[in-house]
PDB file of N, CA and C in Angstrom:
ATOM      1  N   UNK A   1      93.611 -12.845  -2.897  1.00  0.00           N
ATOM      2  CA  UNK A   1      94.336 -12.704  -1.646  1.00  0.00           C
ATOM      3  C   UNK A   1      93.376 -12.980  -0.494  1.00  0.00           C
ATOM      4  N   UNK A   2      93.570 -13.884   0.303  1.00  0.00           N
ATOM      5  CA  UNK A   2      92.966 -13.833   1.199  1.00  0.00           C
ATOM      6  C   UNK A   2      93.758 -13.847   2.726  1.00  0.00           C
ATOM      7  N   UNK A   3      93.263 -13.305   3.979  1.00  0.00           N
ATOM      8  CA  UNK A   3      93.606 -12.470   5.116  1.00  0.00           C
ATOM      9  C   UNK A   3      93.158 -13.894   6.052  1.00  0.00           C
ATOM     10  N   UNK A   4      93.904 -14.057   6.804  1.00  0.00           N
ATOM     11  CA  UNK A   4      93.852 -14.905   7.822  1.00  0.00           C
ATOM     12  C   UNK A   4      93.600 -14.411   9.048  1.00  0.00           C
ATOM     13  N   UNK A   5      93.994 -15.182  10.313  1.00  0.00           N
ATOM     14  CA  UNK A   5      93.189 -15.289  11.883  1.00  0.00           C
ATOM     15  C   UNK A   5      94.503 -14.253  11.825  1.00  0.00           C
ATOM     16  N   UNK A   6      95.486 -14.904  11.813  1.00  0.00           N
ATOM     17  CA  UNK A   6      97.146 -14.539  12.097  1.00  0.00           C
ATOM     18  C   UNK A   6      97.581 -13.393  11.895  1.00  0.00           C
ATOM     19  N   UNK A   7      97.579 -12.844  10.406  1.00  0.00           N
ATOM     20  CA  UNK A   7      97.393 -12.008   9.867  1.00  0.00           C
ATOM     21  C   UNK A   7      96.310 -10.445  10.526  1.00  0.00           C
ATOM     22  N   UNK A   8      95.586 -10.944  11.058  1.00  0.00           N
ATOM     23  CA  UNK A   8      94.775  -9.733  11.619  1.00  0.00           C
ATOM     24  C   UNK A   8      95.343  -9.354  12.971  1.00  0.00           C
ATOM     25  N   UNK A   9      95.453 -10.674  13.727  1.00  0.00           N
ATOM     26  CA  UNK A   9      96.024 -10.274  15.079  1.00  0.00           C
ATOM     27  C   UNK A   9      97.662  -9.909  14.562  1.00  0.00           C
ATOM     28  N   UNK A  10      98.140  -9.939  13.661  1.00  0.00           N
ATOM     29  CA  UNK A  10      99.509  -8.895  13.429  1.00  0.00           C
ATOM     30  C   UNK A  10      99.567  -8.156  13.108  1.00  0.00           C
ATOM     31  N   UNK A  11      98.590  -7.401  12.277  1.00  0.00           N
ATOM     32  CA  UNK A  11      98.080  -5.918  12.037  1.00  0.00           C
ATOM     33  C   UNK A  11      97.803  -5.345  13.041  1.00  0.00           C
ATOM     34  N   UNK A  12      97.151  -6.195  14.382  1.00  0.00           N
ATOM     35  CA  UNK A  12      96.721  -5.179  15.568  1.00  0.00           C
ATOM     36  C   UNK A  12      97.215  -5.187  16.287  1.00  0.00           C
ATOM     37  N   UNK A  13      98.420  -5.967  16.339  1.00  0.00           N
ATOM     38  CA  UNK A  13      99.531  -5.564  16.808  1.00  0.00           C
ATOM     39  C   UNK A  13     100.557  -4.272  16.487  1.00  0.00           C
ATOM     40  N   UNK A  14     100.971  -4.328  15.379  1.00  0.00           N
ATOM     41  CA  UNK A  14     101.524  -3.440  15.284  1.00  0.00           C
ATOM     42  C   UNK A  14     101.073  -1.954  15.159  1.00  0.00           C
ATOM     43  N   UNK A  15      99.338  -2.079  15.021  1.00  0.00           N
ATOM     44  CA  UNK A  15      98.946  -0.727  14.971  1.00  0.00           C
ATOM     45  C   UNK A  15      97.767  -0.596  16.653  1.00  0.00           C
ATOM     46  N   UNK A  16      98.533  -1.066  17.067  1.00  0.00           N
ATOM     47  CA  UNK A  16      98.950  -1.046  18.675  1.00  0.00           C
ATOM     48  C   UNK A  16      97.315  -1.193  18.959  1.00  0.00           C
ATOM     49  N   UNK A  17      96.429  -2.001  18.596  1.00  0.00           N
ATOM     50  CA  UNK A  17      95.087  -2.449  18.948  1.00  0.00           C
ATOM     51  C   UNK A  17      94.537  -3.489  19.134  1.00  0.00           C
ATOM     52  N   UNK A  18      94.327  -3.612  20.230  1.00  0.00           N
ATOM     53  CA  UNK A  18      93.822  -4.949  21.107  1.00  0.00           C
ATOM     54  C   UNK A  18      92.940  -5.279  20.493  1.00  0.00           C
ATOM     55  N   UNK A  19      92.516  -6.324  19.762  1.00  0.00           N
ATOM     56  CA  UNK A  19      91.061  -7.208  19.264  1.00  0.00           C
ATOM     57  C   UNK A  19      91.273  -8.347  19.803  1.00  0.00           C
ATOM     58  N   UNK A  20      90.017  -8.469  20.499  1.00  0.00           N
ATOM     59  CA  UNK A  20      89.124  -9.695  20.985  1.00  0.00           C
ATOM     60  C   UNK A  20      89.151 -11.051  19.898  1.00  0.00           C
ATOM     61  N   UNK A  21      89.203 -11.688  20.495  1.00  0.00           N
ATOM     62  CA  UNK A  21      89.188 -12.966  19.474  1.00  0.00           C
ATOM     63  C   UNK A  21      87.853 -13.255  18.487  1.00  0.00           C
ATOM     64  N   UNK A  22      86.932 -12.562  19.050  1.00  0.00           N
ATOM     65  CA  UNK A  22      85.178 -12.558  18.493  1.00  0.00           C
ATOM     66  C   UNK A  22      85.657 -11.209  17.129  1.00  0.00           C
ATOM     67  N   UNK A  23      86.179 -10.398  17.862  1.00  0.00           N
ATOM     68  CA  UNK A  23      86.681  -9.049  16.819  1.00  0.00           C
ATOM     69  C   UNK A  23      87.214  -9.735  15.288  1.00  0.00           C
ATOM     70  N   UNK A  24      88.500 -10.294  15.635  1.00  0.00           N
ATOM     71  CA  UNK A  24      89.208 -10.544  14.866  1.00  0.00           C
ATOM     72  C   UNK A  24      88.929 -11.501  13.625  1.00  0.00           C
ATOM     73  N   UNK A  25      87.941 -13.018  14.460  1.00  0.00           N
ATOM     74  CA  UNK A  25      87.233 -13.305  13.134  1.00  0.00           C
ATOM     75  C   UNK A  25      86.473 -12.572  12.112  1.00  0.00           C
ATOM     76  N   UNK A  26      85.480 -11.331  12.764  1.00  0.00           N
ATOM     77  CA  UNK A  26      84.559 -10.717  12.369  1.00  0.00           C
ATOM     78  C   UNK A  26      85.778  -9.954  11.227  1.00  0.00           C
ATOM     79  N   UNK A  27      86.707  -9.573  11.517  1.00  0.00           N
ATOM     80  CA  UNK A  27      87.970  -8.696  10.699  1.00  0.00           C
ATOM     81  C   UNK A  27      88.219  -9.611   9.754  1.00  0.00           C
ATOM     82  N   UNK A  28      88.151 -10.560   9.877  1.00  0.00           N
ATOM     83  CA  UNK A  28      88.819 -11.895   8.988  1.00  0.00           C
ATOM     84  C   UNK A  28      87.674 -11.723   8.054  1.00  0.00           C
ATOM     85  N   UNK A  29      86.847 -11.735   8.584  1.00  0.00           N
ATOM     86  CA  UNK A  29      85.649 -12.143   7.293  1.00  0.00           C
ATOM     87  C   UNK A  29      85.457 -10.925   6.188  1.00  0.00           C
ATOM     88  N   UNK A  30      85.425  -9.485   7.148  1.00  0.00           N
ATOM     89  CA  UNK A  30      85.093  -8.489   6.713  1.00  0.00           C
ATOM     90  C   UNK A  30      85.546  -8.264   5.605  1.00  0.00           C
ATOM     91  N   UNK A  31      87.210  -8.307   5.632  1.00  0.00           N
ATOM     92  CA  UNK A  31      88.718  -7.767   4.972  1.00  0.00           C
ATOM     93  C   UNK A  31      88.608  -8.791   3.670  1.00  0.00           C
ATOM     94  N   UNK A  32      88.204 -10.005   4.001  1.00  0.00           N
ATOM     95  CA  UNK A  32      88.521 -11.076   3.354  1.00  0.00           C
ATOM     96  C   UNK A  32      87.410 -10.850   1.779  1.00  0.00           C
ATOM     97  N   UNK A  33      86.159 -10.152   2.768  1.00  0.00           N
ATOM     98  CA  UNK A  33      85.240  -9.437   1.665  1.00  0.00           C
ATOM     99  C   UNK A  33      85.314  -8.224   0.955  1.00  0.00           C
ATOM    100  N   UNK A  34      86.342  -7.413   1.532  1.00  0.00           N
ATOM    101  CA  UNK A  34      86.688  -6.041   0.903  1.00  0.00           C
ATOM    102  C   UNK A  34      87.764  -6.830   0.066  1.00  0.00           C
ATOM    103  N   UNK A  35      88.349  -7.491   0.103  1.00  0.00           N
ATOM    104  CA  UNK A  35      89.723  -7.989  -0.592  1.00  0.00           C
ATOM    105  C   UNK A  35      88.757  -8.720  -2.381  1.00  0.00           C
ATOM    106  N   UNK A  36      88.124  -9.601  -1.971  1.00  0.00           N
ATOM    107  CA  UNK A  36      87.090 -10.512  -2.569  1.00  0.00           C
ATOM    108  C   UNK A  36      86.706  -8.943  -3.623  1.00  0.00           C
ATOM    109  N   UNK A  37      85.785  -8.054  -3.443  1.00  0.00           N
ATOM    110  CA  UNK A  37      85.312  -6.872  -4.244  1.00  0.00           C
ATOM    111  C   UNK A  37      86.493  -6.203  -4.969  1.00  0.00           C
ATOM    112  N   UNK A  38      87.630  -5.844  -4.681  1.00  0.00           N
ATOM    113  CA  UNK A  38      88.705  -5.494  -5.156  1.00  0.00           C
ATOM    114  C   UNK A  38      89.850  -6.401  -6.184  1.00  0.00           C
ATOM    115  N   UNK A  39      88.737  -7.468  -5.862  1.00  0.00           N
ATOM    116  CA  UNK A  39      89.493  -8.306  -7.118  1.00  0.00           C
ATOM    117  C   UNK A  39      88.698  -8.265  -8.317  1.00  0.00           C
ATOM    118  N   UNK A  40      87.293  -8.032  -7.977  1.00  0.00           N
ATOM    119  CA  UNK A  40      86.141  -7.939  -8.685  1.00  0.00           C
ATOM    120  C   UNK A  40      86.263  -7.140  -9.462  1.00  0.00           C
ATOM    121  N   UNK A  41      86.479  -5.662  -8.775  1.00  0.00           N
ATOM    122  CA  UNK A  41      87.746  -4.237  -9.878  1.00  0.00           C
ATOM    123  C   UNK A  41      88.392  -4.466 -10.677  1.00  0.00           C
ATOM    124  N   UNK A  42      89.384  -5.246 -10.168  1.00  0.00           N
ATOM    125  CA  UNK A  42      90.476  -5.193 -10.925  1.00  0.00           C
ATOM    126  C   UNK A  42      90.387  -5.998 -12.032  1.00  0.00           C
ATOM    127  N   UNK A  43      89.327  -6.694 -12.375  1.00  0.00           N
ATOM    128  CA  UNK A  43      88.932  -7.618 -13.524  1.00  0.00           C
ATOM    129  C   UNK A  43      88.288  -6.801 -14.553  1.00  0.00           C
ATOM    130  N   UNK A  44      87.843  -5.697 -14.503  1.00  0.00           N
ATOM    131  CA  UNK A  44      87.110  -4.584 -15.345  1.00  0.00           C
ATOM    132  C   UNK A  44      87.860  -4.205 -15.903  1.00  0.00           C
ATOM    133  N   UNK A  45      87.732  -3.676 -17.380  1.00  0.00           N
ATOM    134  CA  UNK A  45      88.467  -3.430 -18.789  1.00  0.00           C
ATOM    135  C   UNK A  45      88.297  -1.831 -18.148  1.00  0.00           C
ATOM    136  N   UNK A  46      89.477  -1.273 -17.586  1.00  0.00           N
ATOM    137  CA  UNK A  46      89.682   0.238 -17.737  1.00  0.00           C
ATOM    138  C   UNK A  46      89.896   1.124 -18.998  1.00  0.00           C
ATOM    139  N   UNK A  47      90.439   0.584 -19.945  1.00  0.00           N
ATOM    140  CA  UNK A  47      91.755   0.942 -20.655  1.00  0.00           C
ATOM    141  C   UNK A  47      91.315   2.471 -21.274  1.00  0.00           C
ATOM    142  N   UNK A  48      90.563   2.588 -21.789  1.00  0.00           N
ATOM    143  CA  UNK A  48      89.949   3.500 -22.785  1.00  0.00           C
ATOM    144  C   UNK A  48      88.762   4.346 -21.351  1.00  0.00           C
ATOM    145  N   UNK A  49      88.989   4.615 -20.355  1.00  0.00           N
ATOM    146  CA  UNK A  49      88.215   4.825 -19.133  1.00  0.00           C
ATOM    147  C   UNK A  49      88.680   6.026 -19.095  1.00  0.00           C
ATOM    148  N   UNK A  50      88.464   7.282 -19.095  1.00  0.00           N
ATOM    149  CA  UNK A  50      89.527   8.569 -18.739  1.00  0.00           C
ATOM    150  C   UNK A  50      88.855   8.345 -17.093  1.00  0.00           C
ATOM    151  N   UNK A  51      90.021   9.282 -16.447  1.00  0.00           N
ATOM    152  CA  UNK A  51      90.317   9.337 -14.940  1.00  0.00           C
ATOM    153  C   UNK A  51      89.091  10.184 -14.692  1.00  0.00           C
ATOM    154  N   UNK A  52      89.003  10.156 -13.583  1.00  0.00           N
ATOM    155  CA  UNK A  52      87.999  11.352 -13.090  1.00  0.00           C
ATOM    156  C   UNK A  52      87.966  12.190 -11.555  1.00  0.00           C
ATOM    157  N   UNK A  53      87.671  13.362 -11.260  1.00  0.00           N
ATOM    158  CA  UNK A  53      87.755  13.103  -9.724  1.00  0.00           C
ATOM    159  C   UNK A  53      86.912  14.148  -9.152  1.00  0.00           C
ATOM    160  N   UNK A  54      85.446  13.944  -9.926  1.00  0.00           N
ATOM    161  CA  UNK A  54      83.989  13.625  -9.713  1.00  0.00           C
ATOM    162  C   UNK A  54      83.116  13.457 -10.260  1.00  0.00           C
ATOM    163  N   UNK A  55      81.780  12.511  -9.750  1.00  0.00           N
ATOM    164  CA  UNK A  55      81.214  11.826 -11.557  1.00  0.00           C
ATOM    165  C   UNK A  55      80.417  13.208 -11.485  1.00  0.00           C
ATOM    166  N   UNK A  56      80.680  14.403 -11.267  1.00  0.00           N
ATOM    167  CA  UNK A  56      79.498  15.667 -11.861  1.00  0.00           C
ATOM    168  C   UNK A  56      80.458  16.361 -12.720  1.00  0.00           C
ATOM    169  N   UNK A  57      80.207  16.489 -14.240  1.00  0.00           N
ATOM    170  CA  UNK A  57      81.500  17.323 -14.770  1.00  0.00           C
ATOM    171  C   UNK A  57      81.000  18.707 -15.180  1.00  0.00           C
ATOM    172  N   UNK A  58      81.661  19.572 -14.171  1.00  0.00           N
ATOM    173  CA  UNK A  58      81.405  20.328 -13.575  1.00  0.00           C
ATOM    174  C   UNK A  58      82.452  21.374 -13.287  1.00  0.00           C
ATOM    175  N   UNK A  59      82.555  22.691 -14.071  1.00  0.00           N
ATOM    176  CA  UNK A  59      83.726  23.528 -13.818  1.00  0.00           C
ATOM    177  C   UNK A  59      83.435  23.768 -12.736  1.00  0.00           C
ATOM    178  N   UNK A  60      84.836  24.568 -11.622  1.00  0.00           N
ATOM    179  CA  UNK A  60      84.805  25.380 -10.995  1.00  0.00           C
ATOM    180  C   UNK A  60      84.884  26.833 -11.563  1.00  0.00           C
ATOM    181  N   UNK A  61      83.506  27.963 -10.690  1.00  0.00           N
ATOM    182  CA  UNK A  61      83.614  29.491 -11.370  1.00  0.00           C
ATOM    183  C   UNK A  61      84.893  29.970 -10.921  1.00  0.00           C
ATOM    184  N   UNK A  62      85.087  30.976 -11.217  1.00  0.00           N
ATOM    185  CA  UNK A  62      86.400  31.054 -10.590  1.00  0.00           C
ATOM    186  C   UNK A  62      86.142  32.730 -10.324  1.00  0.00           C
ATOM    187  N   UNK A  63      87.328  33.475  -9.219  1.00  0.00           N
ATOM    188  CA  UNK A  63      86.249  34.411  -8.519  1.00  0.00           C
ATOM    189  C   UNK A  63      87.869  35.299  -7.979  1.00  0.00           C
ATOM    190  N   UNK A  64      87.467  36.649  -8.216  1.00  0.00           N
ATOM    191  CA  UNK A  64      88.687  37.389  -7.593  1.00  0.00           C
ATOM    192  C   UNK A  64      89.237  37.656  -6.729  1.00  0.00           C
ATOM    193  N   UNK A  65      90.476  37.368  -6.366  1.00  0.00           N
ATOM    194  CA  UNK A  65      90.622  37.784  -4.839  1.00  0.00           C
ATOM    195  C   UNK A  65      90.513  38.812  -4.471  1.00  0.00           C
ATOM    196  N   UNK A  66      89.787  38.865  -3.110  1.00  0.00           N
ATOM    197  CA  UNK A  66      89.970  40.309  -2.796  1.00  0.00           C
ATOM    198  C   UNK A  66      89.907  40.257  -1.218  1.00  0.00           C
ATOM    199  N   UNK A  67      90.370  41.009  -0.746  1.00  0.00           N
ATOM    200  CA  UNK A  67      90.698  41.220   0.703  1.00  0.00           C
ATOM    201  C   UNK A  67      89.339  41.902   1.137  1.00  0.00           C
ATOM    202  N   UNK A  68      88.929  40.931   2.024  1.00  0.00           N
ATOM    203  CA  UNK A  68      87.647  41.573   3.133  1.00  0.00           C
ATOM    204  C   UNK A  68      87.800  42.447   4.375  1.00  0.00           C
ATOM    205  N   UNK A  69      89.071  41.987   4.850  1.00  0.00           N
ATOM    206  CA  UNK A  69      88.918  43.177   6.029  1.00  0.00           C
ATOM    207  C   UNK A  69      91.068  43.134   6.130  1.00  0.00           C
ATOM    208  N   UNK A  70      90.866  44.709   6.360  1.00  0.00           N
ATOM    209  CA  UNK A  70      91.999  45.047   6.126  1.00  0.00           C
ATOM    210  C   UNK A  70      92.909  45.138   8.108  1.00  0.00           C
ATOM    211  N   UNK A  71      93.980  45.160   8.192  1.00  0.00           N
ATOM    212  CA  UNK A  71      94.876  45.643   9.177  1.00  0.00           C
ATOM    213  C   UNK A  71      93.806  45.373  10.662  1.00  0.00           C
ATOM    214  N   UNK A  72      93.839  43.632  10.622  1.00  0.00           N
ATOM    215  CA  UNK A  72      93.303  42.885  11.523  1.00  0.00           C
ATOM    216  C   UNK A  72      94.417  42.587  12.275  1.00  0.00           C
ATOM    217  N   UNK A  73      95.601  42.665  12.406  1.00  0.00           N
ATOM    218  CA  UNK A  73      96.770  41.601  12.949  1.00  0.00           C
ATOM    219  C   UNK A  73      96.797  41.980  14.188  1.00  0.00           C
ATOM    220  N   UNK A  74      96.417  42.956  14.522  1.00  0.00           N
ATOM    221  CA  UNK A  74      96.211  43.373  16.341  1.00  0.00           C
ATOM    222  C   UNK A  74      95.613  42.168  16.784  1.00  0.00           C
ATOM    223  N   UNK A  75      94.004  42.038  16.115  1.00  0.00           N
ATOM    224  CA  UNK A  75      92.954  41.451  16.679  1.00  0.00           C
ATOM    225  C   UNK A  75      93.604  40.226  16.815  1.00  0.00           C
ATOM    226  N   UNK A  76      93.635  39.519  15.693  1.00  0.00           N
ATOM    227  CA  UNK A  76      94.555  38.139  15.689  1.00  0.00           C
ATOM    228  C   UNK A  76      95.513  37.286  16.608  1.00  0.00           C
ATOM    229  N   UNK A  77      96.292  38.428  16.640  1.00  0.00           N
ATOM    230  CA  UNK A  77      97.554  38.124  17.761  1.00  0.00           C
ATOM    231  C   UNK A  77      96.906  38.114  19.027  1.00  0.00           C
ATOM    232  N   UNK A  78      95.701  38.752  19.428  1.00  0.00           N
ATOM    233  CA  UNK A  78      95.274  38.708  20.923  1.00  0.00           C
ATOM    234  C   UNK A  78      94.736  37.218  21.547  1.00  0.00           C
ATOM    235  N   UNK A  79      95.039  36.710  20.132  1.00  0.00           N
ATOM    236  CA  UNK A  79      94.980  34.915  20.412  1.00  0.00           C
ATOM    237  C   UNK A  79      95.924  34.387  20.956  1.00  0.00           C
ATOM    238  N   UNK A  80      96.815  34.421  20.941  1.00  0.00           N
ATOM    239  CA  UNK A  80      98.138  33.983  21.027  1.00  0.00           C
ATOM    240  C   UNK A  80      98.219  33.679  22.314  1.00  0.00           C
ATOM    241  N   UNK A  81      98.649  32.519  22.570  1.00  0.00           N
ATOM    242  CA  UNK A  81      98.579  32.342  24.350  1.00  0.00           C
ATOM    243  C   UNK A  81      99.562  33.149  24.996  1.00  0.00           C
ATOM    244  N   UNK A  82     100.898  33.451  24.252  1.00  0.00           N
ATOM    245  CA  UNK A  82     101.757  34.392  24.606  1.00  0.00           C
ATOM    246  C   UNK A  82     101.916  36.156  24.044  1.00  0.00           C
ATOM    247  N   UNK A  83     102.556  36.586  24.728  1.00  0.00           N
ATOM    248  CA  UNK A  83     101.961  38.161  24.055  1.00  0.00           C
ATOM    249  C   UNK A  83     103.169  38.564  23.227  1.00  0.00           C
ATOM    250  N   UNK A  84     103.148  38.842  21.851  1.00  0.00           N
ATOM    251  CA  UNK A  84     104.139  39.249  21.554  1.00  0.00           C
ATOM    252  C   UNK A  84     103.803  40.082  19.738  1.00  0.00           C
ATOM    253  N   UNK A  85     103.896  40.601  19.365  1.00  0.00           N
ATOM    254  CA  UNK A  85     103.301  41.531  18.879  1.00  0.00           C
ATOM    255  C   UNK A  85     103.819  41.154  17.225  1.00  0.00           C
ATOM    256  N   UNK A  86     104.530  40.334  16.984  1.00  0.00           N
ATOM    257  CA  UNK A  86     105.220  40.226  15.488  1.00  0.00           C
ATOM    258  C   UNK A  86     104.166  38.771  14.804  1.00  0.00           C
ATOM    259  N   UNK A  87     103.930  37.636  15.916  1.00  0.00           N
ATOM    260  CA  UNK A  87     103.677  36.121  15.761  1.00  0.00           C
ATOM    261  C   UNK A  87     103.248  35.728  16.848  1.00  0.00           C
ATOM    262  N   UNK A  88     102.453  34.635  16.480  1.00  0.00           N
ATOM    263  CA  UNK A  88     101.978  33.684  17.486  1.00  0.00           C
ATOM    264  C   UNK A  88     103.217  33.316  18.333  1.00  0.00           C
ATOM    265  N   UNK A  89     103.054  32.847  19.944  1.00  0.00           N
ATOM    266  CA  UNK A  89     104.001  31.341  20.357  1.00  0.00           C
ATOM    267  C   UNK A  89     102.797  31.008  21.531  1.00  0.00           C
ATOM    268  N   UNK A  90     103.627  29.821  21.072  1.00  0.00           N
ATOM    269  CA  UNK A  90     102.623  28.812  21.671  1.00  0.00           C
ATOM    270  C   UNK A  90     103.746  27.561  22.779  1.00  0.00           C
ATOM    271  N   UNK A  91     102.992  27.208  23.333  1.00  0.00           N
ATOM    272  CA  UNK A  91     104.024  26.171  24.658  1.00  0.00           C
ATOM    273  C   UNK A  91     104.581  24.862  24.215  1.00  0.00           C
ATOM    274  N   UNK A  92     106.524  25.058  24.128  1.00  0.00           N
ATOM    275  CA  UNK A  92     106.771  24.027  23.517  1.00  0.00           C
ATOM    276  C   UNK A  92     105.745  22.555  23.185  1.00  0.00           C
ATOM    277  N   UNK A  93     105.758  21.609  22.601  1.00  0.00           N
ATOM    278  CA  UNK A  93     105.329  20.334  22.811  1.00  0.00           C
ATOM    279  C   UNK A  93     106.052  19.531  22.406  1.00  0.00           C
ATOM    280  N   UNK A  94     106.999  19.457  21.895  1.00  0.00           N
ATOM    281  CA  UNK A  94     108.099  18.315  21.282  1.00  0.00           C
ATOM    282  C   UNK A  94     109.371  18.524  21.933  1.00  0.00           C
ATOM    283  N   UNK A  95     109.752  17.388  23.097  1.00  0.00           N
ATOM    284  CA  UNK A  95     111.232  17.577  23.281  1.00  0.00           C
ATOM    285  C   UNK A  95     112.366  17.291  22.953  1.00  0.00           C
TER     286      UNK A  95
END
C-alpha cells in the first residue's frame, strides 16, 4: 500500500489539520515507510506464535483489599465546586 501527496492532504483535512506542503511530503514519505515495515510483519510465519501482552512472563502477586482510611466523605466532598453533602456537582458543560 502506498500513501500519496492527495491522500495526506485528505487525512488533514478531515482531522481538521493544516499541513504545509513541505509537511505533507515529509508525511508521504514517513507513512509510506511505516506502511513499507508493516508489510514486512505481515510476511512473518505467526501461526504456532502464542499471543502475549508482555515479553517479561511474569505473574501478577496478588494482594488483599483492604480499606486504608475509613469515613473520609466529608473531606472529599469539600472538593466539590458546589456544596452539597450526598455528591459532587459540577457546572453544566454540554448543552
Amino acid at each position: 500500500m502506498t500513501i500519496d501527496l492527495k491522500t495526506v492532504k485528505h487525512i488533514s483535512k478531515l482531522a481538521r489539520i493544516s499541513v504545509d506542503e513541505e509537511k505533507a511530503n515529509k508525511l508521504t514519505s514517513d507513512l509510506n515507510s511505516i506502511f513499507d515495515f508493516i508489510e514486512k510483519l505481515n510476511e512473518l510465519k505467526t501461526e504456532n506464535v502464542e499471543p502475549l501482552t508482555s515479553i517479561a512472563e511474569t505473574t501478577l502477586r496478588f494482594r488483599e483489599d483492604e480499606i486504608k482510611s475509613e469515613n473520609i466523605r466529608e473531606e472529599i466532598l469539600k472538593n466539590s465546586p458546589d456544596e452539597n453533602k450526598d455528591f459532587f456537582v459540577v457546572p453544566k458543560v454540554v448543552e
